[in-house]
C-alpha atoms as a PDB file:
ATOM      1  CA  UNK A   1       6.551   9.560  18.314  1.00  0.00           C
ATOM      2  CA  UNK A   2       5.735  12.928  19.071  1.00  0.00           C
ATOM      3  CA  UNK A   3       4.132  13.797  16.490  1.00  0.00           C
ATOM      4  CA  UNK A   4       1.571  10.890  17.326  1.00  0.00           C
ATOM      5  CA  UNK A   5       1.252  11.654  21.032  1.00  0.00           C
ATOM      6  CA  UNK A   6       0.282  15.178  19.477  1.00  0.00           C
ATOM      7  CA  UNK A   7      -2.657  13.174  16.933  1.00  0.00           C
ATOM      8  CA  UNK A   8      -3.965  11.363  19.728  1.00  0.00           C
ATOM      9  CA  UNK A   9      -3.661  13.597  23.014  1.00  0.00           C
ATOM     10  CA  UNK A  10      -7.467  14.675  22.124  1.00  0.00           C
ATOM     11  CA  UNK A  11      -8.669  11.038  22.844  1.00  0.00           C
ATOM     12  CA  UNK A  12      -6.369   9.993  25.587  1.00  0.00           C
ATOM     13  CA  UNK A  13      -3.920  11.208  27.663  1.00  0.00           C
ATOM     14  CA  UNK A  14      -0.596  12.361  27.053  1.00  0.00           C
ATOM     15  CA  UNK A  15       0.630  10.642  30.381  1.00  0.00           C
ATOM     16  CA  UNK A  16      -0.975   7.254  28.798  1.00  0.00           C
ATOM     17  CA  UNK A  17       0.573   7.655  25.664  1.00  0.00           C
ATOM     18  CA  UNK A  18       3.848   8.252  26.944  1.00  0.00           C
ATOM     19  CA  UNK A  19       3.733   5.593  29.054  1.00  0.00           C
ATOM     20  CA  UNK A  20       2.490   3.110  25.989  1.00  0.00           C
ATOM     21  CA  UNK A  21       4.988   4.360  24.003  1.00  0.00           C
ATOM     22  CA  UNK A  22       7.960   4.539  26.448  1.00  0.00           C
ATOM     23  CA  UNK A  23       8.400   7.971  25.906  1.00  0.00           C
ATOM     24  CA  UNK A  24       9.471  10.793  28.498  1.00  0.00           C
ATOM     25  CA  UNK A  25       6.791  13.061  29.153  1.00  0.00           C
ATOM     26  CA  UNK A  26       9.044  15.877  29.886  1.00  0.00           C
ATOM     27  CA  UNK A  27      10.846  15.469  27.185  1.00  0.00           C
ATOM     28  CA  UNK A  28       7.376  15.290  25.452  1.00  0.00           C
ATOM     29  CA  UNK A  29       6.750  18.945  26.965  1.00  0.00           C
ATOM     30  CA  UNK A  30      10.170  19.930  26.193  1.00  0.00           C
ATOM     31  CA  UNK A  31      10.073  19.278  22.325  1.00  0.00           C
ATOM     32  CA  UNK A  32       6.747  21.232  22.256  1.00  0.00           C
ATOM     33  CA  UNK A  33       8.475  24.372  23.782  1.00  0.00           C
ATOM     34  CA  UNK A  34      11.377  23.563  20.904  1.00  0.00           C
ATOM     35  CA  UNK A  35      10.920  26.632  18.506  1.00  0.00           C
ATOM     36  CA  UNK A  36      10.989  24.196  15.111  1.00  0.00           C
ATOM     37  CA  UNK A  37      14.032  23.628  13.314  1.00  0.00           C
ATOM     38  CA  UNK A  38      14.924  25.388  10.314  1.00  0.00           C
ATOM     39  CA  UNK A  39      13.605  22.317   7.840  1.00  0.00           C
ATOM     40  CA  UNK A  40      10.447  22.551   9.709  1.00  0.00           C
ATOM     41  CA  UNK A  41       9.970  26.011   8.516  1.00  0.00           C
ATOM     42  CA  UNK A  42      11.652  25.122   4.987  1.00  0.00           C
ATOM     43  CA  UNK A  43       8.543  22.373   4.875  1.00  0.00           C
ATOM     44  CA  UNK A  44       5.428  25.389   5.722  1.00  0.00           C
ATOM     45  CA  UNK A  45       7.095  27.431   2.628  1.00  0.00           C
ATOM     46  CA  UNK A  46       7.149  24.499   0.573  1.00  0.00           C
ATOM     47  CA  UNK A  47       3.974  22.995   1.531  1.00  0.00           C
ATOM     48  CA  UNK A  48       2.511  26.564   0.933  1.00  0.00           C
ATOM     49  CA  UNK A  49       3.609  26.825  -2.314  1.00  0.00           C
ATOM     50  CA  UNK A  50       2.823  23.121  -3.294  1.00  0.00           C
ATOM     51  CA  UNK A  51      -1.366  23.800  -2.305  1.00  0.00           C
ATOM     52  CA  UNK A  52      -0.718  26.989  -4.556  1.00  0.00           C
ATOM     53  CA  UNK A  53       0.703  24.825  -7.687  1.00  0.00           C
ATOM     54  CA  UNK A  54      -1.835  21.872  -6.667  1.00  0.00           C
ATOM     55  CA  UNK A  55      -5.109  24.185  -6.967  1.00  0.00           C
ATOM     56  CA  UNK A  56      -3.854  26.074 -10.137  1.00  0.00           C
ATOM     57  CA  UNK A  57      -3.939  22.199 -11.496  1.00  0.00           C
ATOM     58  CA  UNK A  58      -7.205  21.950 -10.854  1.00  0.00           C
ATOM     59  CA  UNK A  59      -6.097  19.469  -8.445  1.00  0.00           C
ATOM     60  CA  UNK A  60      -4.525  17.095 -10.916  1.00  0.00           C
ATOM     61  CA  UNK A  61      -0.844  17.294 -10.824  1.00  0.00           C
ATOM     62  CA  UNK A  62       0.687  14.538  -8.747  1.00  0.00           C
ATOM     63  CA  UNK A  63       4.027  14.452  -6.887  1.00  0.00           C
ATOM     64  CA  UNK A  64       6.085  14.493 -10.178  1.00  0.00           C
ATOM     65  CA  UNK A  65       4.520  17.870 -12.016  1.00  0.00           C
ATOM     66  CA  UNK A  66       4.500  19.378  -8.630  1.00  0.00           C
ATOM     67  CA  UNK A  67       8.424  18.566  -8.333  1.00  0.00           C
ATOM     68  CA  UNK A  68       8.696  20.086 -11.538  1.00  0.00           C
ATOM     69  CA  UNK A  69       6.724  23.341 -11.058  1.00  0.00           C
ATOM     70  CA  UNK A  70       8.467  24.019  -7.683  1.00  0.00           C
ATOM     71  CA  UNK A  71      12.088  23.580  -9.927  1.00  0.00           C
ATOM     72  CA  UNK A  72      10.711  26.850 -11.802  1.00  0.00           C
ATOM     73  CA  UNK A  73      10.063  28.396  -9.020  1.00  0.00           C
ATOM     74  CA  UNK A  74      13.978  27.935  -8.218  1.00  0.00           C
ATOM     75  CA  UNK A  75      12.193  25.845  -5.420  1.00  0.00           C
ATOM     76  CA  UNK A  76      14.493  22.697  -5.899  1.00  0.00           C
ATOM     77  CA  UNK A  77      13.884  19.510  -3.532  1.00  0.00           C
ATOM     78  CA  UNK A  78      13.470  15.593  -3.866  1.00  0.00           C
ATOM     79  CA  UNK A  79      10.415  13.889  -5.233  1.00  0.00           C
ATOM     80  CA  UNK A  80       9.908  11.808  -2.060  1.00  0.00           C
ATOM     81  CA  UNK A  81       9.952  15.179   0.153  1.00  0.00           C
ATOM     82  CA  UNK A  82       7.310  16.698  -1.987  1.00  0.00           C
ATOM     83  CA  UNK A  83       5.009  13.277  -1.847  1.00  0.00           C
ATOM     84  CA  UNK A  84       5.671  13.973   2.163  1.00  0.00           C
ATOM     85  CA  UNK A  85       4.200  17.068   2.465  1.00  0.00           C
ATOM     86  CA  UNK A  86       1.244  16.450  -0.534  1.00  0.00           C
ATOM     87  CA  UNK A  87       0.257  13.071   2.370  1.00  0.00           C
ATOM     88  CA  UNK A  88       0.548  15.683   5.225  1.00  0.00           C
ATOM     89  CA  UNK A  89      -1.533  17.779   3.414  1.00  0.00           C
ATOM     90  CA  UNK A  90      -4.143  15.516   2.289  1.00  0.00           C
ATOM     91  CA  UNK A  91      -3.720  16.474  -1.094  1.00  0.00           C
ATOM     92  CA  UNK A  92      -3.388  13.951  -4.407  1.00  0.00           C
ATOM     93  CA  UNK A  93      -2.952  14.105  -8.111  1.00  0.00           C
ATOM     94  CA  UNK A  94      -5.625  12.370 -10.434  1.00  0.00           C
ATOM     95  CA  UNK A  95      -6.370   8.760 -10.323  1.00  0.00           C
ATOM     96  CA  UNK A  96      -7.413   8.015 -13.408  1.00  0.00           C
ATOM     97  CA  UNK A  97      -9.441   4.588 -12.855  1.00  0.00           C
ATOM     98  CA  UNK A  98      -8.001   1.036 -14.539  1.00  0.00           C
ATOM     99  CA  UNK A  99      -8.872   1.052 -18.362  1.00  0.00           C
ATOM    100  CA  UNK A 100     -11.355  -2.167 -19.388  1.00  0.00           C
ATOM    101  CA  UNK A 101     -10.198  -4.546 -21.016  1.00  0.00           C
ATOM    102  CA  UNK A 102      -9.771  -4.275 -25.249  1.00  0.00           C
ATOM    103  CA  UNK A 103     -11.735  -5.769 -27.466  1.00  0.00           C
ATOM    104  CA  UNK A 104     -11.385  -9.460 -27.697  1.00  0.00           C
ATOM    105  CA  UNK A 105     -12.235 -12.211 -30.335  1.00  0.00           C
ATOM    106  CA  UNK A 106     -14.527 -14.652 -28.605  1.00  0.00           C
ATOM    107  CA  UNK A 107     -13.312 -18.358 -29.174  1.00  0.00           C
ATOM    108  CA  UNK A 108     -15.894 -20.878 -30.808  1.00  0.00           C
ATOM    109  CA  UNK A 109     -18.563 -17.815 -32.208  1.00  0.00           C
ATOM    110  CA  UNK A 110     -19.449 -18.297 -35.861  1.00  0.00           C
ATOM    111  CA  UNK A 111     -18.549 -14.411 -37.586  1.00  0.00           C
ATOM    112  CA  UNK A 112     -20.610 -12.814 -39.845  1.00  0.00           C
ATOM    113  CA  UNK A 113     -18.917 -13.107 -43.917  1.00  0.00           C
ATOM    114  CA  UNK A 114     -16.792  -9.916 -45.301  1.00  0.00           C
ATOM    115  CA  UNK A 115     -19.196  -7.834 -47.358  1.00  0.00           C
ATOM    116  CA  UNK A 116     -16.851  -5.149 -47.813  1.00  0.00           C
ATOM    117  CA  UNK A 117     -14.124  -7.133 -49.141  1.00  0.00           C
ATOM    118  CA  UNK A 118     -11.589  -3.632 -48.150  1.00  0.00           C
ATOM    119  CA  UNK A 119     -13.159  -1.833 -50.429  1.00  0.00           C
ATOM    120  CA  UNK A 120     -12.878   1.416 -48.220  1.00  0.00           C
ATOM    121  CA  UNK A 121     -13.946   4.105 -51.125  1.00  0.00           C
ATOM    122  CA  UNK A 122     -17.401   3.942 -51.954  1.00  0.00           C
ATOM    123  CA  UNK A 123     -19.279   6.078 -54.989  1.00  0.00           C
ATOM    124  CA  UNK A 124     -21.675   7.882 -52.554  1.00  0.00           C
ATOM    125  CA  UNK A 125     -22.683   8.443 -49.707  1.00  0.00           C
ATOM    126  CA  UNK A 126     -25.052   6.051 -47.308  1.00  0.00           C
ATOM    127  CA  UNK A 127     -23.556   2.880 -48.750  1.00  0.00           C
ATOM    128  CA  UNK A 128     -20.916   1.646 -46.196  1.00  0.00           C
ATOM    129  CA  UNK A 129     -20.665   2.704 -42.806  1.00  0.00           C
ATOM    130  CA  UNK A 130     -18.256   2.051 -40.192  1.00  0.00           C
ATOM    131  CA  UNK A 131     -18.279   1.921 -36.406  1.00  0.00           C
ATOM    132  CA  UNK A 132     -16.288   1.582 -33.214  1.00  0.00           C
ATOM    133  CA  UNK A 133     -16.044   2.130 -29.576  1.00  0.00           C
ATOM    134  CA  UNK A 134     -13.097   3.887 -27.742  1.00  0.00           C
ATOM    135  CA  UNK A 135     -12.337   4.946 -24.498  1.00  0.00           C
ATOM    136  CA  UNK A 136     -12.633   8.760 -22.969  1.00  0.00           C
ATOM    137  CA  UNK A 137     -10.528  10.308 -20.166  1.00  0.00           C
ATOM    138  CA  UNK A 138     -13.070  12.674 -18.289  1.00  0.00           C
ATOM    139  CA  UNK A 139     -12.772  14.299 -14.751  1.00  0.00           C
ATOM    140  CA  UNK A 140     -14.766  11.521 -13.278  1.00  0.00           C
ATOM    141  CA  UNK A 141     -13.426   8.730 -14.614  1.00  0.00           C
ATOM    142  CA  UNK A 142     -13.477   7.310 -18.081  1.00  0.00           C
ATOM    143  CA  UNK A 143     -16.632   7.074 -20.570  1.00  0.00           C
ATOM    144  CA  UNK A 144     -17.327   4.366 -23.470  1.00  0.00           C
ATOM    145  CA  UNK A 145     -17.788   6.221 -26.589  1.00  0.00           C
ATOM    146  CA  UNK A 146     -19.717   4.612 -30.181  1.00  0.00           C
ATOM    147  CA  UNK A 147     -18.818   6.099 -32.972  1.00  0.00           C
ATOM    148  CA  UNK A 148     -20.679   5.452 -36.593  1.00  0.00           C
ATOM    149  CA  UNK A 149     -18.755   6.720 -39.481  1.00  0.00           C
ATOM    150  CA  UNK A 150     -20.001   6.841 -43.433  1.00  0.00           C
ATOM    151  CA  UNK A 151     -16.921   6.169 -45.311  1.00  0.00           C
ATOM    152  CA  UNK A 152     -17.672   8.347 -48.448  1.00  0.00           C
ATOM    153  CA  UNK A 153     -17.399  11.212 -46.393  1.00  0.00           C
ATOM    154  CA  UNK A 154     -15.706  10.261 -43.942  1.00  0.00           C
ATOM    155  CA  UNK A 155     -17.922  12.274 -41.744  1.00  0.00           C
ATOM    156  CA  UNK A 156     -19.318  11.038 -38.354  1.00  0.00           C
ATOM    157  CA  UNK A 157     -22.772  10.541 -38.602  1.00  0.00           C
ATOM    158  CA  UNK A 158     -23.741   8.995 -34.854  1.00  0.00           C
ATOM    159  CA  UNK A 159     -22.355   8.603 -31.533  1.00  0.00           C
ATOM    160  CA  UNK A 160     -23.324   7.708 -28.340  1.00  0.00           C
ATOM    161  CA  UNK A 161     -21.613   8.374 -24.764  1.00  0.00           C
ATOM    162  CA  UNK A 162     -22.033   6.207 -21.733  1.00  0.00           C
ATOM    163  CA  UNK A 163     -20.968   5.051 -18.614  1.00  0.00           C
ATOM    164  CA  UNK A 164     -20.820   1.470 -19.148  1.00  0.00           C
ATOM    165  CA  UNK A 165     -21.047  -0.968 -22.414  1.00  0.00           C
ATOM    166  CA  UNK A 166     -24.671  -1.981 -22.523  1.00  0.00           C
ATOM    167  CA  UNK A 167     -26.423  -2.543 -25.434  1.00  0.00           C
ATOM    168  CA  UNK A 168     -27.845   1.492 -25.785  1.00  0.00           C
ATOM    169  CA  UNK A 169     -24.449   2.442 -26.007  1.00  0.00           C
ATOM    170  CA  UNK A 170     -24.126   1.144 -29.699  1.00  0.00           C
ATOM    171  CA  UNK A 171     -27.685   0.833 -30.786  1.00  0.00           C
ATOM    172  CA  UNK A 172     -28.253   5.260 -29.590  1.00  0.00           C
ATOM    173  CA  UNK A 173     -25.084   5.885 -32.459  1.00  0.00           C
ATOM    174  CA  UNK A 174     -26.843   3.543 -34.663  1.00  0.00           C
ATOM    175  CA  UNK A 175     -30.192   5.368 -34.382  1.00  0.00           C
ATOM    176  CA  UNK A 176     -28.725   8.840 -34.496  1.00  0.00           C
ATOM    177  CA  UNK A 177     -26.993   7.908 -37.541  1.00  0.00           C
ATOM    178  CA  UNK A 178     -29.908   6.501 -39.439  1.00  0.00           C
ATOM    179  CA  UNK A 179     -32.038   9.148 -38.338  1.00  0.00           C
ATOM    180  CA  UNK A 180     -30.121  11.770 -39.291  1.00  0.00           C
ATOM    181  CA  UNK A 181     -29.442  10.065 -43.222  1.00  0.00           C
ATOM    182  CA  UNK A 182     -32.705   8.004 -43.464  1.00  0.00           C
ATOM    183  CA  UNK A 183     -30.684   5.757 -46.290  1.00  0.00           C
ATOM    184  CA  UNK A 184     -32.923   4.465 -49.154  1.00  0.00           C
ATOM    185  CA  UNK A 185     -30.870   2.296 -50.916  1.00  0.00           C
ATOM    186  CA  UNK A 186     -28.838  -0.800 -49.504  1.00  0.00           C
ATOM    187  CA  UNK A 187     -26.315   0.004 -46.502  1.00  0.00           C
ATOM    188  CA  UNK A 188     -23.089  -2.094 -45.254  1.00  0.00           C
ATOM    189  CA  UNK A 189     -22.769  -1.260 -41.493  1.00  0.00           C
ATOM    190  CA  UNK A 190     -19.258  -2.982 -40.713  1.00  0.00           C
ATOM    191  CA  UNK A 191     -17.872  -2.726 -37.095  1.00  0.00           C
ATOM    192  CA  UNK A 192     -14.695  -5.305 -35.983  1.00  0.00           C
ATOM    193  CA  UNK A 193     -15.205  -8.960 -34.880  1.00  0.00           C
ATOM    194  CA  UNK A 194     -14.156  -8.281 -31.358  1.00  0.00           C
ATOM    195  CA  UNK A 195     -16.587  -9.678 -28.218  1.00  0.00           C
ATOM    196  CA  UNK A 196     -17.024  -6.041 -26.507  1.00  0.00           C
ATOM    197  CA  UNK A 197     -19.527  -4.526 -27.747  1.00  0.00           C
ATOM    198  CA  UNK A 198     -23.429  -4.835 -29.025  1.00  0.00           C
ATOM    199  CA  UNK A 199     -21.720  -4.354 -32.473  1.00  0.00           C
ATOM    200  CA  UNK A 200     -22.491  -7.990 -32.759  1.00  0.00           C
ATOM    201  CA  UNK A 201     -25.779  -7.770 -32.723  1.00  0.00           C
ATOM    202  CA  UNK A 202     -27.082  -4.445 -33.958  1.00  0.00           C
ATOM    203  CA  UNK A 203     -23.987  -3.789 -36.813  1.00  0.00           C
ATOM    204  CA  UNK A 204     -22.138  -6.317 -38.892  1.00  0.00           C
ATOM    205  CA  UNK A 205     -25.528  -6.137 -40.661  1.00  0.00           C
ATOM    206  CA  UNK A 206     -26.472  -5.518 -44.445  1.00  0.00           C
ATOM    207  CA  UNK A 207     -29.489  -2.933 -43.741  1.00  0.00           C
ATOM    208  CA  UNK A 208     -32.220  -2.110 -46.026  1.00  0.00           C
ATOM    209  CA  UNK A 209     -34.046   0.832 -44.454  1.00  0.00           C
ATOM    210  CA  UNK A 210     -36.546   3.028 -45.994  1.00  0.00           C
ATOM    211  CA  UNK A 211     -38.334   6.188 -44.499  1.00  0.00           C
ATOM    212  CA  UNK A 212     -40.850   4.590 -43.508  1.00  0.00           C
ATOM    213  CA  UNK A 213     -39.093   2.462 -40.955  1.00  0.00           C
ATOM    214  CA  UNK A 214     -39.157  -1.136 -42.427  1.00  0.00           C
ATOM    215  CA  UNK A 215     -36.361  -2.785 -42.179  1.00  0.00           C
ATOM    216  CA  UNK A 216     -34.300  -5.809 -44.213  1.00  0.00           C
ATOM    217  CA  UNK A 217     -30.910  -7.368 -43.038  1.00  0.00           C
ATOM    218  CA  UNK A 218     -28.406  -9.456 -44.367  1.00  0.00           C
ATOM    219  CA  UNK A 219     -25.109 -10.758 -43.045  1.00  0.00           C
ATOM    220  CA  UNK A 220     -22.403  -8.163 -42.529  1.00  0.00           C
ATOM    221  CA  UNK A 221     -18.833  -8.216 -42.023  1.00  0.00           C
ATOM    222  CA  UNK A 222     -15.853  -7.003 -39.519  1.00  0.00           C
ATOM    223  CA  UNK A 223     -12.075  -6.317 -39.629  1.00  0.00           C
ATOM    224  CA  UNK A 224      -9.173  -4.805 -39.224  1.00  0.00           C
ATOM    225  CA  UNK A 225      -8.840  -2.003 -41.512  1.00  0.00           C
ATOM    226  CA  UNK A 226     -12.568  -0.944 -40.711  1.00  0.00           C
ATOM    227  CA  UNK A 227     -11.589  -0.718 -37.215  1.00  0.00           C
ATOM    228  CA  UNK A 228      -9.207   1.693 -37.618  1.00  0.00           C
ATOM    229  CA  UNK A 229     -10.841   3.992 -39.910  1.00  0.00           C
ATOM    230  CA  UNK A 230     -13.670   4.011 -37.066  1.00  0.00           C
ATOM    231  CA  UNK A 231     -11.547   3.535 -34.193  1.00  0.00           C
ATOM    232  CA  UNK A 232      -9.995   7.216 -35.775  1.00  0.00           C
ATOM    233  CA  UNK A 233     -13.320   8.711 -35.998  1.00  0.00           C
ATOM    234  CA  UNK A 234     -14.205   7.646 -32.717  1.00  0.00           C
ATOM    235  CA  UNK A 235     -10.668   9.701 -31.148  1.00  0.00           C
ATOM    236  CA  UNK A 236     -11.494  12.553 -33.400  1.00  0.00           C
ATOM    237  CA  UNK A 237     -15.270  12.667 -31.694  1.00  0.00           C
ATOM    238  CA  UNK A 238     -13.403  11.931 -27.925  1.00  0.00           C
ATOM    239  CA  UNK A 239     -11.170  15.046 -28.332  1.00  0.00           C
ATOM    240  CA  UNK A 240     -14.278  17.075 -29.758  1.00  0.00           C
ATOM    241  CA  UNK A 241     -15.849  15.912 -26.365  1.00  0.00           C
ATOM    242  CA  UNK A 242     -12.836  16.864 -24.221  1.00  0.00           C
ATOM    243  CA  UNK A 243     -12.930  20.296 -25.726  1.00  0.00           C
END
């Protein structure tokens, strides 16, 4: 209670509050004379030492890793006291925001045929490519990232980073990746059969692109074991990110 009346003196006053609250106001006055108590003064050293451990985190390190740093600082006290004094504070690990959700097989929509027919190995380059999306973990929140892999290689060829899942999200890797190989000769482009991402549209396509930008398609293909060889890529170009 007193630590309230103490909150709120500065917009009414403390007789008011006391009287609200059925408090005594000289016993208000007396607890304010109190010198504090000795876990009081245990709470300033460990508060002070818990900003110290939360701004060498970069302010990431919630209650738990900030229980566990003040252990090896032979600084040894209860979860739920050191959530106390991070709320007095005003101090928080990092909420990392709700993940979308994964990649989903829409009911009733015709897929496009298997051209691949897991044969993962092809002779040369530029003849079957691969693609996926995958999340990122970033300081602000998490990013959608399209990945385009050529599975001779096993190289990533194009990839695109984006807030959100609209269409320029897949067709940016998709252009980066034929820009950057201009294929002559006939190209698989094989993403998964899930309903997330523009995939659909723009990949599961049989493309016949020369260098001078005309363009053929035929049916493509999704799956499984092209996901994952993608789905890898696309983690191996999110930690390259990250670093």
């Amino acid at each position: 209670m007193h630590r309230f009346i103490c909150a709120k003196r500065a917009n009414y006053s403390v007789t008011t509050l006391c009287r609200v609250l059925d408090v005594s106001r000289a016993g208000f006055y007396a607890a304010q004379r109190r010198p504090p108590c000795e876990r009081a003064l245990a709470d300033r050293v460990i508060a002070a030492a818990i900003r110290e451990i939360h701004a060498d985190s970069r302010q990431t390190y919630g209650a738990p890793r900030v229980q566990a740093m003040l252990a090896r600082r032979e600084i040894h006290v209860g979860r739920k006291r050191v959530a106390r004094l991070m709320r007095q504070e005003g101090i928080s690990g990092l909420i990392r925001r709700k993940r979308g959700p994964p990649t989903v097989r829409i009911p009733g929509i015709a897929t496009a045929p298997d051209l691949v027919r897991r044969e993962w190995n092809p002779i040369e380059p530029n003849r079957l490519w691969v693609a996926d999306i995958t999340y990122c973990g970033s300081w602000e929140g998490w990013l959608y990232l399209a990945a385009v892999l050529d599975c001779y290689s096993r190289k990533v060829i194009g990839w695109s980073l984006r807030e959100d899942l609209g269409a320029e999200l897949v067709t940016d890797a998709i252009e980066m990746a034929v820009a950057r190989r201009r294929p002559e000769d006939r190209l698989v482009h094989h993403s998964d059969r899930g309903g997330q991402g523009e995939f659909k549209w723009s990949s599961q396509h049989s493309i016949e692109r020369s260098c001078d930008g005309q363009e053929g398609s035929g049916l493509g293909a999704g799956g499984a074991a092209g996901d994952a060889l993608a789905g890898t890529a696309a983690g191996w170009s999110a930690r390259a990110s990250a670093a």
